[in-house]
Protein backbone atom coordinates (compact mmCIF):
# COMPACT_ATOMS: atom_id res chain seq x y z
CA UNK A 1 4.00 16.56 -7.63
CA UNK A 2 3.43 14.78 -4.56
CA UNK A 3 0.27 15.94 -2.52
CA UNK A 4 0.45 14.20 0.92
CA UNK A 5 3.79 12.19 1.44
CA UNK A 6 1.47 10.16 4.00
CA UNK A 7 -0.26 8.38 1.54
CA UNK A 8 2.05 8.53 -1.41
CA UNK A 9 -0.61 10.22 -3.65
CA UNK A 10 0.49 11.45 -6.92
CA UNK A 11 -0.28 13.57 -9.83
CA UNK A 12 1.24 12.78 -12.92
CA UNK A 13 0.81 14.83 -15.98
CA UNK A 14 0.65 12.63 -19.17
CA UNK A 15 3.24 12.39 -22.00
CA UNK A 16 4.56 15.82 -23.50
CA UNK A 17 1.81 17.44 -21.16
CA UNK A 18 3.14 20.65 -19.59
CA UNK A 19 1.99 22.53 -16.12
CA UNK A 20 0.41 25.33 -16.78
CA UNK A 21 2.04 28.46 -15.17
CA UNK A 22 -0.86 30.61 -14.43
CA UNK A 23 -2.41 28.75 -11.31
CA UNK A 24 -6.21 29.72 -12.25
CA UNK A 25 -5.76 27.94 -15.65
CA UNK A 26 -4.25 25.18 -13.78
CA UNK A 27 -6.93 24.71 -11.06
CA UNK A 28 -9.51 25.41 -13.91
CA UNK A 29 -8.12 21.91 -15.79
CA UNK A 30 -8.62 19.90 -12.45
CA UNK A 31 -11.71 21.12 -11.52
CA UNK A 32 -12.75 20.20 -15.36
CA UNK A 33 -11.31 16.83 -14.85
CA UNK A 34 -13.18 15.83 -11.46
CA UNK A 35 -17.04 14.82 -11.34
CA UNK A 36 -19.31 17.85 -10.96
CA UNK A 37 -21.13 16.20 -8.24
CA UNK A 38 -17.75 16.80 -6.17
CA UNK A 39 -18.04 20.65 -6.36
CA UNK A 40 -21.94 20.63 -5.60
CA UNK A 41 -23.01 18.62 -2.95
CA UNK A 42 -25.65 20.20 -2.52
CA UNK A 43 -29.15 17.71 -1.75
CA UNK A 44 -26.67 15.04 -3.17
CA UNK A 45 -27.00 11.57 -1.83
CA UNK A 46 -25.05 8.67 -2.58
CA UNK A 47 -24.61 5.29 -2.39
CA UNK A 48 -22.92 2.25 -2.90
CA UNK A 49 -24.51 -0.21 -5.46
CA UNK A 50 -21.79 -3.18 -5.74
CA UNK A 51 -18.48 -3.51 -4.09
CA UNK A 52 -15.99 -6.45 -4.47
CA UNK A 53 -12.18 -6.41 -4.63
CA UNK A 54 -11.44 -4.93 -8.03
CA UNK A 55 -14.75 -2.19 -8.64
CA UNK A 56 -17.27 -0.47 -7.00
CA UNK A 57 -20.28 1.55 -8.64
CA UNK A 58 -21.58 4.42 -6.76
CA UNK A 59 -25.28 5.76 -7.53
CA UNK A 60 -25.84 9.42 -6.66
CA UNK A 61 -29.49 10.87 -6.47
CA UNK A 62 -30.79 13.96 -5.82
CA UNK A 63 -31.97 17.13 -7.85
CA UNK A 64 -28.98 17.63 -10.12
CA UNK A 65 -27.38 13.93 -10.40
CA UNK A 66 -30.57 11.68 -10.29
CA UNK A 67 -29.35 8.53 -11.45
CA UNK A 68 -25.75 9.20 -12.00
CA UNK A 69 -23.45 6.32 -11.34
CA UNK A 70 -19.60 6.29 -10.81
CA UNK A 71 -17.52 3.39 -11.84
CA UNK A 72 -14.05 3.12 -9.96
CA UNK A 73 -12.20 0.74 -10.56
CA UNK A 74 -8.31 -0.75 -8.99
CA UNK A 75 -5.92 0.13 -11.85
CA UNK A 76 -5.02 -2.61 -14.12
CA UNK A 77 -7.50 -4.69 -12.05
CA UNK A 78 -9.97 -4.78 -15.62
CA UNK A 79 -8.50 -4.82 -19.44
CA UNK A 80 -11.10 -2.99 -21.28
CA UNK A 81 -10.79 -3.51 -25.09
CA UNK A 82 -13.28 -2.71 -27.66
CA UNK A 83 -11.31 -4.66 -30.43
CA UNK A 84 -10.54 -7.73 -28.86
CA UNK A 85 -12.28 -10.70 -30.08
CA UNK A 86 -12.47 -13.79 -28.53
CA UNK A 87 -12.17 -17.27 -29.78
């Protein structure tokens, strides 16, 4: 499903996933997906704590999210792997 043919924005459902019919249900699973601090931004304040090419970690403050920090980060730009050991 493409959402703005602009931008080439996608969603893509994962393997043997299926779209729900009923459109509540299906708005319900996004909305459960996204950040809370999204749908209430309400005294929210935000800022950016480190930026460089591949991540950038965003503090929020403010009655509800006080000290909340999102991590974004450019896909495949970091291999995160709890197993790996070095040598």
């Amino acid at each position: 499903m493409t959402i703005n043919e602009d931008h080439d924005l996608k969603i893509e459902l994962a393997p043997g996933s299926a779209v729900p019919e009923d459109t509540q249900e299906l708005v319900g699973l996004i909305h459960r997906a996204m950040p809370t601090e999204m749908f209430d931004s309400s005294q929210l304040g935000m800022d950016t704590t480190y930026v460089d090419t591949e991540i950038r970690i965003v503090r929020y403050t403010g009655v509800r999210h006080e000290g909340v920090r999102n991590i974004f980060m450019r896909k495949g730009a970091v291999q995160i792997n709890p197993t790996l050991v070095e040598k």
